[in-house]
Structures are given as C-alpha cells and as structure tokens.
N, C-alpha and C. Protein backbone atom coordinates (compact mmCIF):
# COMPACT_ATOMS: atom_id res chain seq x y z
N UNK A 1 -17.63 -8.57 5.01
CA UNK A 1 -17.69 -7.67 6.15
C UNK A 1 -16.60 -6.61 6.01
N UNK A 2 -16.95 -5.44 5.84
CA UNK A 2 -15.70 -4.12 6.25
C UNK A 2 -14.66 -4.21 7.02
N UNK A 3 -15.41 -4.35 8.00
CA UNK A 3 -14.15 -4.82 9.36
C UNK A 3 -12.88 -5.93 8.87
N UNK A 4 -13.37 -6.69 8.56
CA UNK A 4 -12.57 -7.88 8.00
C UNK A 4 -11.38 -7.45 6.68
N UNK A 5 -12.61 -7.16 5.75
CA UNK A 5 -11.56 -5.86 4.62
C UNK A 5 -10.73 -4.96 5.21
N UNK A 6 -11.13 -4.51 6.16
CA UNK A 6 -9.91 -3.40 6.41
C UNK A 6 -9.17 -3.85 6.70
N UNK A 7 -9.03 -5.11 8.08
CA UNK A 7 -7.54 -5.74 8.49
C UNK A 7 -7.00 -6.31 8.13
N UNK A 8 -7.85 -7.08 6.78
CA UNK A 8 -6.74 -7.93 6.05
C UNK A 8 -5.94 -6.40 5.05
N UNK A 9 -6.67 -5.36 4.86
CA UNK A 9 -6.07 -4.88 4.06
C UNK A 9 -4.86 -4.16 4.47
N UNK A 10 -5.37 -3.43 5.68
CA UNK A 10 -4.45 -2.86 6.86
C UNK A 10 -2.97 -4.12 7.40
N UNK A 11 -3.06 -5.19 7.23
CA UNK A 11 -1.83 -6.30 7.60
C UNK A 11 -1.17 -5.83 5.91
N UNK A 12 -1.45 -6.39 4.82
CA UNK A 12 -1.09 -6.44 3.84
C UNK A 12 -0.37 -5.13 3.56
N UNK A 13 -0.84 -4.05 2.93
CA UNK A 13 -0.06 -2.65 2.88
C UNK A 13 1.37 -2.73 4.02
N UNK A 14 0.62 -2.87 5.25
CA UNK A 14 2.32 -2.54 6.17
C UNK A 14 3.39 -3.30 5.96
N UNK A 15 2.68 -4.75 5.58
CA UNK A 15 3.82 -5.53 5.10
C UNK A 15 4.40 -4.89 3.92
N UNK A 16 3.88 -4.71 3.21
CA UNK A 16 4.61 -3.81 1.52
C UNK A 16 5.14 -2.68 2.32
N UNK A 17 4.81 -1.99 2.70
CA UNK A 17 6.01 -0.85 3.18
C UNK A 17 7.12 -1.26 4.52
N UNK A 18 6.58 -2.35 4.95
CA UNK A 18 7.67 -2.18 5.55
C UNK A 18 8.98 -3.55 5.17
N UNK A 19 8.34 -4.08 3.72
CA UNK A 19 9.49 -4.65 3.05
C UNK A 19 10.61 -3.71 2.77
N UNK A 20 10.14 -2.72 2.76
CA UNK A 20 11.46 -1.74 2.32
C UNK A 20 12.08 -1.08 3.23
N UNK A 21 11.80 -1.36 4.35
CA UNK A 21 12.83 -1.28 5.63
C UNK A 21 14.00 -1.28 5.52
N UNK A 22 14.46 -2.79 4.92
CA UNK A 22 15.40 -3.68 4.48
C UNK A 22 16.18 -3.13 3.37
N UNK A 23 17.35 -3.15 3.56
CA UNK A 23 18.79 -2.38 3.12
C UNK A 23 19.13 -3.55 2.07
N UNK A 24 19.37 -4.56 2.30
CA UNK A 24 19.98 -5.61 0.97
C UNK A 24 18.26 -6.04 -0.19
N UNK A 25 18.86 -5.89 -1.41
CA UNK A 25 18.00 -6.21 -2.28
C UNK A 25 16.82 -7.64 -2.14
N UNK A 26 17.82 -8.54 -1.76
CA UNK A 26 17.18 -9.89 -1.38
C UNK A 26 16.08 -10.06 -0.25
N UNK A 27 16.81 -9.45 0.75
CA UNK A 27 15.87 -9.33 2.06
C UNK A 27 14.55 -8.46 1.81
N UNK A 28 14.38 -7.65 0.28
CA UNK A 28 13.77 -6.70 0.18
C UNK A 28 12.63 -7.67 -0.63
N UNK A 29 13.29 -8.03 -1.56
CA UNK A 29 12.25 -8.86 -2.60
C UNK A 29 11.34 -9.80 -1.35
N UNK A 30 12.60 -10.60 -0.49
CA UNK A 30 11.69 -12.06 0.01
C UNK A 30 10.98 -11.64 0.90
N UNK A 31 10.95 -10.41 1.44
CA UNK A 31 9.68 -9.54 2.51
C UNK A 31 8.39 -9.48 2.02
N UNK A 32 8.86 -8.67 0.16
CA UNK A 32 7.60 -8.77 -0.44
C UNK A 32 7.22 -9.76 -1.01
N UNK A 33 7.55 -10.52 -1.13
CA UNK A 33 7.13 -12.29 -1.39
C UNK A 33 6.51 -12.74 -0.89
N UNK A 34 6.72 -12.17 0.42
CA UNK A 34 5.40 -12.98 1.36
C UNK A 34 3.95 -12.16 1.51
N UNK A 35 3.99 -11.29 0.85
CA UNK A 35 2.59 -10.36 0.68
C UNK A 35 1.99 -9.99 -0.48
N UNK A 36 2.80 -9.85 -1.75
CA UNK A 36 2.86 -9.69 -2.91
C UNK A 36 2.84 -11.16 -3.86
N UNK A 37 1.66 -11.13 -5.02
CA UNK A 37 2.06 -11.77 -5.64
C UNK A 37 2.55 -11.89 -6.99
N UNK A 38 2.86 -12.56 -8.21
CA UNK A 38 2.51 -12.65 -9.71
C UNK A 38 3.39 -11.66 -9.90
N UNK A 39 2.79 -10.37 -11.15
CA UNK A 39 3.51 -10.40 -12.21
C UNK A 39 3.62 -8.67 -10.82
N UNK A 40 2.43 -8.64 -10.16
CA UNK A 40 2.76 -7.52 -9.17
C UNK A 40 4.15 -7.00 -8.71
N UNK A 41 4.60 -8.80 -8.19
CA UNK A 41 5.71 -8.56 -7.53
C UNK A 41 6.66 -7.89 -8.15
N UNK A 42 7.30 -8.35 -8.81
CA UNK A 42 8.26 -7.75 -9.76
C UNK A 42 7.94 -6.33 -9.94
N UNK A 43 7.26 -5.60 -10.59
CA UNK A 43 7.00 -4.49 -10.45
C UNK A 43 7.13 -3.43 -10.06
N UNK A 44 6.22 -3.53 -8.50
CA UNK A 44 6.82 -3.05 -7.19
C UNK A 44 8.07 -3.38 -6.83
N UNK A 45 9.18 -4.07 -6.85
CA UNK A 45 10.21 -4.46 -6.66
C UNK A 45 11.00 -3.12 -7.33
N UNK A 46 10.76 -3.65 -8.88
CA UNK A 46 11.50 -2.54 -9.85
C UNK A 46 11.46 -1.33 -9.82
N UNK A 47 9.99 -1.17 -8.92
CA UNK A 47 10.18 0.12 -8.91
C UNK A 47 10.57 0.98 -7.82
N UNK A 48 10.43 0.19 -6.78
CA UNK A 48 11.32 0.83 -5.76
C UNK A 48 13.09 0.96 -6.34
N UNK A 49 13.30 -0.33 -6.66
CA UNK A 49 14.99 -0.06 -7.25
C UNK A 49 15.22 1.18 -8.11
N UNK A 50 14.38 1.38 -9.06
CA UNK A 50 14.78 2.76 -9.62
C UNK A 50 14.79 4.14 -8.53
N UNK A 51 13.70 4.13 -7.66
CA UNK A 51 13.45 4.80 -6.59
C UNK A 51 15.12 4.71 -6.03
N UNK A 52 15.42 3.85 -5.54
CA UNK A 52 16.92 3.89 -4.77
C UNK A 52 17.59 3.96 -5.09
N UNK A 53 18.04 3.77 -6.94
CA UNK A 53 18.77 4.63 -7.65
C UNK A 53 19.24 6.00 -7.93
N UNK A 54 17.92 6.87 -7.79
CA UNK A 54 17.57 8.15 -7.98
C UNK A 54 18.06 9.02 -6.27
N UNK A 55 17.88 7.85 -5.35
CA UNK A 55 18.47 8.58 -4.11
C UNK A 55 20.03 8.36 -3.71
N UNK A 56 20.49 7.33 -4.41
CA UNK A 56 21.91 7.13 -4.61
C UNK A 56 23.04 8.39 -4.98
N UNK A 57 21.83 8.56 -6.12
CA UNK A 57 22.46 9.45 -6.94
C UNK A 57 22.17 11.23 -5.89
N UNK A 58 21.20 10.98 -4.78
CA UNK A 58 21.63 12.54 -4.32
C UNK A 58 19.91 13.00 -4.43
N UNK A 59 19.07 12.39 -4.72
CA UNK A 59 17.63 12.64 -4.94
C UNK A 59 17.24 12.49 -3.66
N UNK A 60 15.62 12.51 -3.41
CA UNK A 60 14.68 12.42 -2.10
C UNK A 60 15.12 10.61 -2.14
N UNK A 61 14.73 11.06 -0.50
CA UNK A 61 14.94 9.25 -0.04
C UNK A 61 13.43 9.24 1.23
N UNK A 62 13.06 8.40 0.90
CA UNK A 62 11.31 8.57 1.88
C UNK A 62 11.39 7.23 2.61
N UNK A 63 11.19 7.00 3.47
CA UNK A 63 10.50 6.08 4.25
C UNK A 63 9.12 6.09 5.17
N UNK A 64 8.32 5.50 4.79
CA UNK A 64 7.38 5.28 5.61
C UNK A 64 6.94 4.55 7.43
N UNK A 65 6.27 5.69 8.23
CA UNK A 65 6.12 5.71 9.24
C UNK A 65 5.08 5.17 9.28
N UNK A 66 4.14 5.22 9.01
CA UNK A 66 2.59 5.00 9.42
C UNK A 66 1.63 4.33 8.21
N UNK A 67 1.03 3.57 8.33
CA UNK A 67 0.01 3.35 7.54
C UNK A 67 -2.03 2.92 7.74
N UNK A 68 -2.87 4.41 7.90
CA UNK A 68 -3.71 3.20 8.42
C UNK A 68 -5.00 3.07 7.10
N UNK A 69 -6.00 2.09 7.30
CA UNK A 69 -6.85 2.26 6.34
C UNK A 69 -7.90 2.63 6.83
N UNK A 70 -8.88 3.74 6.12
CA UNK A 70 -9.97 4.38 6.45
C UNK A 70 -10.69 3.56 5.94
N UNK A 71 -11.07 3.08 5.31
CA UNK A 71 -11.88 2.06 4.81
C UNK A 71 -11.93 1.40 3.82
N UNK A 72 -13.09 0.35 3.73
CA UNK A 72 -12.48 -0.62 2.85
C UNK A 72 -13.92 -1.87 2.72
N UNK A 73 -14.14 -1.95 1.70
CA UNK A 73 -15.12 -3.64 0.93
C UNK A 73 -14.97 -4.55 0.19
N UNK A 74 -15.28 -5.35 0.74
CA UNK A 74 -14.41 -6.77 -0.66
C UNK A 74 -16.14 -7.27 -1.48
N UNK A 75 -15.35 -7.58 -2.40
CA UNK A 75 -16.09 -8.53 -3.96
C UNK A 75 -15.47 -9.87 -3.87
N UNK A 76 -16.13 -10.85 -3.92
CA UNK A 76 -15.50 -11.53 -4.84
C UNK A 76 -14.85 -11.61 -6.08
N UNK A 77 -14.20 -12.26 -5.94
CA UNK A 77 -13.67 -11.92 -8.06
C UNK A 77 -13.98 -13.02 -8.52
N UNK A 78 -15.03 -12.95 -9.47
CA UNK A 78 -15.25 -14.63 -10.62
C UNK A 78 -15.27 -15.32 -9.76
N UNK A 79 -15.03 -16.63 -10.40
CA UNK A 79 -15.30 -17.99 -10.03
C UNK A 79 -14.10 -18.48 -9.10
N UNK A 80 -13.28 -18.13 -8.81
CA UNK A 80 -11.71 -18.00 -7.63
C UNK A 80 -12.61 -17.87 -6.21
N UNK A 81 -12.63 -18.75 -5.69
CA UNK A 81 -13.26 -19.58 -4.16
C UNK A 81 -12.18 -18.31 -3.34
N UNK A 82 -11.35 -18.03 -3.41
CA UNK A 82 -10.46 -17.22 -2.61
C UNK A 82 -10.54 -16.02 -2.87
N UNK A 83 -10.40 -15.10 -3.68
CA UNK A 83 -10.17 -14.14 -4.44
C UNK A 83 -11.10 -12.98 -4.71
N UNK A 84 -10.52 -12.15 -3.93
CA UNK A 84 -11.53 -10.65 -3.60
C UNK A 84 -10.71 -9.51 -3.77
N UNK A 85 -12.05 -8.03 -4.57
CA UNK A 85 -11.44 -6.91 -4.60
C UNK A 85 -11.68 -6.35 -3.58
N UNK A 86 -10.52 -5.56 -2.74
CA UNK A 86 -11.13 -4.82 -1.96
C UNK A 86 -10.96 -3.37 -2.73
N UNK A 87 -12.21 -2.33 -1.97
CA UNK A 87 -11.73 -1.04 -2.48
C UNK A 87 -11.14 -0.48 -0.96
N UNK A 88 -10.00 0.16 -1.22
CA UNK A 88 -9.86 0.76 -0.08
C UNK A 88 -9.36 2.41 0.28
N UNK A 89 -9.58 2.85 1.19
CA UNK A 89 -8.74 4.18 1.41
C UNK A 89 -7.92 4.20 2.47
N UNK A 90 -6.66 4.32 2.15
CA UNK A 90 -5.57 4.23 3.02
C UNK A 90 -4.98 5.47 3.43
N UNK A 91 -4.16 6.15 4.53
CA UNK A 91 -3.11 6.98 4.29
C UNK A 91 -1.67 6.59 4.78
N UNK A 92 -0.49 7.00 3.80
CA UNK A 92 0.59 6.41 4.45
C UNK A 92 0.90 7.73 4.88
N UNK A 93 2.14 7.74 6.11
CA UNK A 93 2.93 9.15 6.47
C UNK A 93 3.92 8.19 6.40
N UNK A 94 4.99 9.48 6.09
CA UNK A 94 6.22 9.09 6.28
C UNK A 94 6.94 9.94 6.07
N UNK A 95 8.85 10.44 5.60
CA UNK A 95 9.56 11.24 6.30
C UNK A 95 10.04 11.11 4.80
N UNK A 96 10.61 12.55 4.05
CA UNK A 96 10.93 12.60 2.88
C UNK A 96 12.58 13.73 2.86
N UNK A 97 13.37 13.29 2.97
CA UNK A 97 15.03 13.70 3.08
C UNK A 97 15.57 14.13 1.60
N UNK A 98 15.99 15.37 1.70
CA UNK A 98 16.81 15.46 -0.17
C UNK A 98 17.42 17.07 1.09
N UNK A 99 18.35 17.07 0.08
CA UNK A 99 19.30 18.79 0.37
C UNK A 99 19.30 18.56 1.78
N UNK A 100 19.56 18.11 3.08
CA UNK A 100 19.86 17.90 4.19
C UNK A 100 18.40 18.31 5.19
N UNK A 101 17.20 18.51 4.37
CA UNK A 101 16.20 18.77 4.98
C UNK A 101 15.43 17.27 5.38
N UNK A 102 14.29 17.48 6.19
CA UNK A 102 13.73 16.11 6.58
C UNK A 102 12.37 16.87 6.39
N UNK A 103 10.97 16.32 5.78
CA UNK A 103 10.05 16.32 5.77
C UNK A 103 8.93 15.63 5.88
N UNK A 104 8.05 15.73 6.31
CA UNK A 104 6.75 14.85 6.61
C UNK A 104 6.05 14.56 5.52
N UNK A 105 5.30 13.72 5.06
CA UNK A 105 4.46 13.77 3.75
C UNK A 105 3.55 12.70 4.12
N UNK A 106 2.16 13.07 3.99
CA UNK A 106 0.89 12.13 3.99
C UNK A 106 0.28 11.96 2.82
N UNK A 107 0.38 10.69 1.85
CA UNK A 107 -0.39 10.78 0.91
C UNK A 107 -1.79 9.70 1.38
N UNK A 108 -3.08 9.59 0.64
CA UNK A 108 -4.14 9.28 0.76
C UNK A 108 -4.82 8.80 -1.00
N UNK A 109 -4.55 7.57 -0.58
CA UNK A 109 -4.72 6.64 -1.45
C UNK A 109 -6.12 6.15 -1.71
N UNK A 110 -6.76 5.77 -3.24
CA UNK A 110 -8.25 5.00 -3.62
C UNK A 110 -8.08 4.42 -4.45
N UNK A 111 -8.22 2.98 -3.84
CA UNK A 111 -7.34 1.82 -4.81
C UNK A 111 -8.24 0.32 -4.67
N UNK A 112 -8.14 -0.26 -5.86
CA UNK A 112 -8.99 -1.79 -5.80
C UNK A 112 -7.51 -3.12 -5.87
N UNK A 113 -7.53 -3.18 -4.84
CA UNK A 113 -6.65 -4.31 -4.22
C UNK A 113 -7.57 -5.36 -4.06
N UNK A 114 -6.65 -6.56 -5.18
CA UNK A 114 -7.05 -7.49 -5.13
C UNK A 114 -5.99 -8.45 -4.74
N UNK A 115 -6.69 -9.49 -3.36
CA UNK A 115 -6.50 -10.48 -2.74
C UNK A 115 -6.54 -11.47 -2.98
N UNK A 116 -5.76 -12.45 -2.83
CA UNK A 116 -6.06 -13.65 -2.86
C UNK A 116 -5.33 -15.04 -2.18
N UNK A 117 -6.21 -16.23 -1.49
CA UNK A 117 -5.12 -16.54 -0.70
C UNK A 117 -4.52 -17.57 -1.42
N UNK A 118 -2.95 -17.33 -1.40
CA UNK A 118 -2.12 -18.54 -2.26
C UNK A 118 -1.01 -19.18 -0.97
N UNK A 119 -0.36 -20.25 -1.47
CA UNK A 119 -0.24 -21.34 -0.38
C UNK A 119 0.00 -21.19 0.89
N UNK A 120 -1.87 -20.73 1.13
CA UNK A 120 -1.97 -20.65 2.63
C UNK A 120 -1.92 -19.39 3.17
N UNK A 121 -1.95 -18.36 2.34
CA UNK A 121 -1.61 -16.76 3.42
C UNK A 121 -2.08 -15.83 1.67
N UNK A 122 -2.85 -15.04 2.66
CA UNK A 122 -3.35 -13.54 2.03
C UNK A 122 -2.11 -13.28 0.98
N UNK A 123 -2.51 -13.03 -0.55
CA UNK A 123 -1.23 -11.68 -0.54
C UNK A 123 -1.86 -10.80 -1.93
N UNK A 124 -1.72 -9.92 -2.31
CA UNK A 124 -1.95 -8.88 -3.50
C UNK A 124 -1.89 -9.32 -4.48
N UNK A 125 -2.78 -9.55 -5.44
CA UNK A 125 -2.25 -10.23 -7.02
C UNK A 125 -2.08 -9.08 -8.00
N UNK A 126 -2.87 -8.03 -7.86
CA UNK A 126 -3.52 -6.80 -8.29
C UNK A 126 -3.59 -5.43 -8.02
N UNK A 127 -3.31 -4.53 -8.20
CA UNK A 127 -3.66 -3.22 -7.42
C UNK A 127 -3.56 -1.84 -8.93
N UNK A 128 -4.70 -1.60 -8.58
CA UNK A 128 -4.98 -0.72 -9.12
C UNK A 128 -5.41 0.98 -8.69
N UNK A 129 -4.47 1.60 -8.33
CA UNK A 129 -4.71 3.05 -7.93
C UNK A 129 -5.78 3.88 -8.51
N UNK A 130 -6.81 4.29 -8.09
CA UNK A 130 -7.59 5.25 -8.49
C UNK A 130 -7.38 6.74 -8.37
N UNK A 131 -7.17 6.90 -7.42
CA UNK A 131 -6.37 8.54 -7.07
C UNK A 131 -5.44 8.56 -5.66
N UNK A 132 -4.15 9.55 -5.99
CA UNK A 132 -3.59 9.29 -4.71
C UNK A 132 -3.46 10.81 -4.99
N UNK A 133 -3.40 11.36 -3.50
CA UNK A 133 -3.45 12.43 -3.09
C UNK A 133 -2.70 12.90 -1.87
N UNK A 134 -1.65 14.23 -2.10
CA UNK A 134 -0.80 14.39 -0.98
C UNK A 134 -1.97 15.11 -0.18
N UNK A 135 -1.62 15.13 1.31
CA UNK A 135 -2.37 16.17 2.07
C UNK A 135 -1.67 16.60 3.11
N UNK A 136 -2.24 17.46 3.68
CA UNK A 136 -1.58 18.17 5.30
C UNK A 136 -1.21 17.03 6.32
N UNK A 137 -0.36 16.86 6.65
CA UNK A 137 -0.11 15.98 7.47
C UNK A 137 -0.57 16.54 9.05
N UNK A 138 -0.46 17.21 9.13
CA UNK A 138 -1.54 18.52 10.21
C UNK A 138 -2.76 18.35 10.12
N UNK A 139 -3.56 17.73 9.01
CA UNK A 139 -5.30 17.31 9.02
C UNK A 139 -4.86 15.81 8.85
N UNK A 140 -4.05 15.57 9.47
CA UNK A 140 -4.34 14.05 9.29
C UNK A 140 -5.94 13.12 9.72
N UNK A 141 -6.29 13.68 11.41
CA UNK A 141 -7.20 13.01 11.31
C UNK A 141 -8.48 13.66 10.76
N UNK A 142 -8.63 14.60 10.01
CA UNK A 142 -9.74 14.94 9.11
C UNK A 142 -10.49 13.76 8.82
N UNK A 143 -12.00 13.54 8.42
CA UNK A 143 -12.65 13.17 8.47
C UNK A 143 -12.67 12.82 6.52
N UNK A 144 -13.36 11.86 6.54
CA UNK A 144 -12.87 11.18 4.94
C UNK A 144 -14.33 12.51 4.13
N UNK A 145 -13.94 12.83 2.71
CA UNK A 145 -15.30 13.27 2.21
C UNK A 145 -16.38 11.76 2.14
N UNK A 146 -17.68 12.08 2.29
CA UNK A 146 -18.62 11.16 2.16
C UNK A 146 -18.52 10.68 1.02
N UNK A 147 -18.80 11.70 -0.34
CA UNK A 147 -18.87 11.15 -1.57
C UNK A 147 -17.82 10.48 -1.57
N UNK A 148 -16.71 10.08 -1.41
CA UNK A 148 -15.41 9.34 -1.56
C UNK A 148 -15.11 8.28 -0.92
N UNK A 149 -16.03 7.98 -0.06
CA UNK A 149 -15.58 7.06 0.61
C UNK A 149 -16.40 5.54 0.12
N UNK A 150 -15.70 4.47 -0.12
CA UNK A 150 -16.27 3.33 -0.72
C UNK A 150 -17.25 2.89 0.23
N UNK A 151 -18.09 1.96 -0.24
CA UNK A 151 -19.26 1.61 -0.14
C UNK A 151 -19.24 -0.24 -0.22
N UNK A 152 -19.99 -0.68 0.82
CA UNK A 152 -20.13 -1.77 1.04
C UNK A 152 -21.20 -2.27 -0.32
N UNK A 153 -20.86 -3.33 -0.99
CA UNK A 153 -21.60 -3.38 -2.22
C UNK A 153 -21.74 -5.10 -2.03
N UNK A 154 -21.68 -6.30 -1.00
CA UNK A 154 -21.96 -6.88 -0.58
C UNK A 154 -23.50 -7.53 0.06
C-alpha cells in the first residue's frame, strides 16, 4: 500500500536527519543506529563527519528543517519475509550558513530505499539515490512532474 510506504518512509528519513541534531559524535551515531542499518550506517556517519569537518574549518554548515515525502511504493526484496524497496520522492528544507549569511535550500530527492525490519523496528539497509535536485524553496508546494513520479508496481 502507498500510504503505508510513505509513513514508514516519512518516520525513517526524519529520524536520519534529525540524528544530526546532536552535537557529540556518539549521540550522533546511536540516533542513527536506531534507523540505519549494515554497512549503510557507517557511511552516512562518515560522511556527515567529513561534512563537520569542512564547517569547522569555516565552510557551509546546513541543518535540516523539514522533511516530507511526496510519494512512495514498496517491493518486496527476494526471499527476506521483511524486506522491501521503497521508491520514493522526498523533499528536505533546511537552512544553509557560510560568510555570516543564512539561507534556505530545498532539495528533492528519487531514491530506492530499502527497508527492512531488524530486531523488531524498521530501519534502512540500502539507499540508493537516483536524482537529487535543488529547487525554489518558494515552489515548494508545486505539484510533482507526472512522468517522475513513482508508480505503484504492486
């Protein structure tokens, strides 16, 4: 069901962004621990740390405000009783700081997030970006293109 894809997908994402709320490294990883899994985790981890390196040093520093998903369908994956792709389209906003300025930025994401539930709770094993795209944060609620928008294949 769509509906279902979207909110599990819509819980999951906010949890990943808003693991990085969190100011100490630890509190950062064990946020995404609980949403993230496998070789994912790490990853995303690392790569935010280089990210907060680069703003240490005097670079953009972004945090995310908003996240919702426009839509979204799950697959099963193989023979895994648990384990589904969703495709989804998301947009995050959020607030992007460098040279004492503050800016808005909406990107709009098409990505196959794959789910799966491990001991006992939803979390990401997988994610694979298809296209991400900045846009007007002023057309935010613009209307998705048709051709682009995933398709229930269920």
């Amino acid at each position: 069901e769509p509906e279902r894809a979207q909110d599990l997908l819509q819980v999951l994402l906010k949890n990943v962004y808003r693991a990085f709320d969190f100011r100490e490294e630890e509190d950062v990883y064990d946020k995404l621990a609980l949403t993230v899994s496998g070789d994912l985790l790490a990853d995303i981890y690392l790569q935010n740390r280089r990210s907060f390196s680069i703003q240490q040093a005097g670079g953009a520093q972004a945090k995310i405000t908003d996240v919702v998903v426009e839509a979204a369908s799950a697959q099963k994956v193989g023979d895994r009783p648990l384990a589904y792709a969703i495709r989804g389209r998301w947009a995050a906003q959020g607030t992007v700081g460098h040279w004492g300025h503050v800016h808005t930025r909406r990107n709009r994401y098409d990505a196959v997030v794959t789910v799966e539930a491990l001991d006992g709770a939803w979390k990401i094993t997988d994610l694979e970006v298809l296209e991400e795209q900045r846009v007007d944060p002023a057309a935010a609620s613009a209307p998705l293109p048709p051709n682009n928008a995933p398709t229930d294949s269920s």
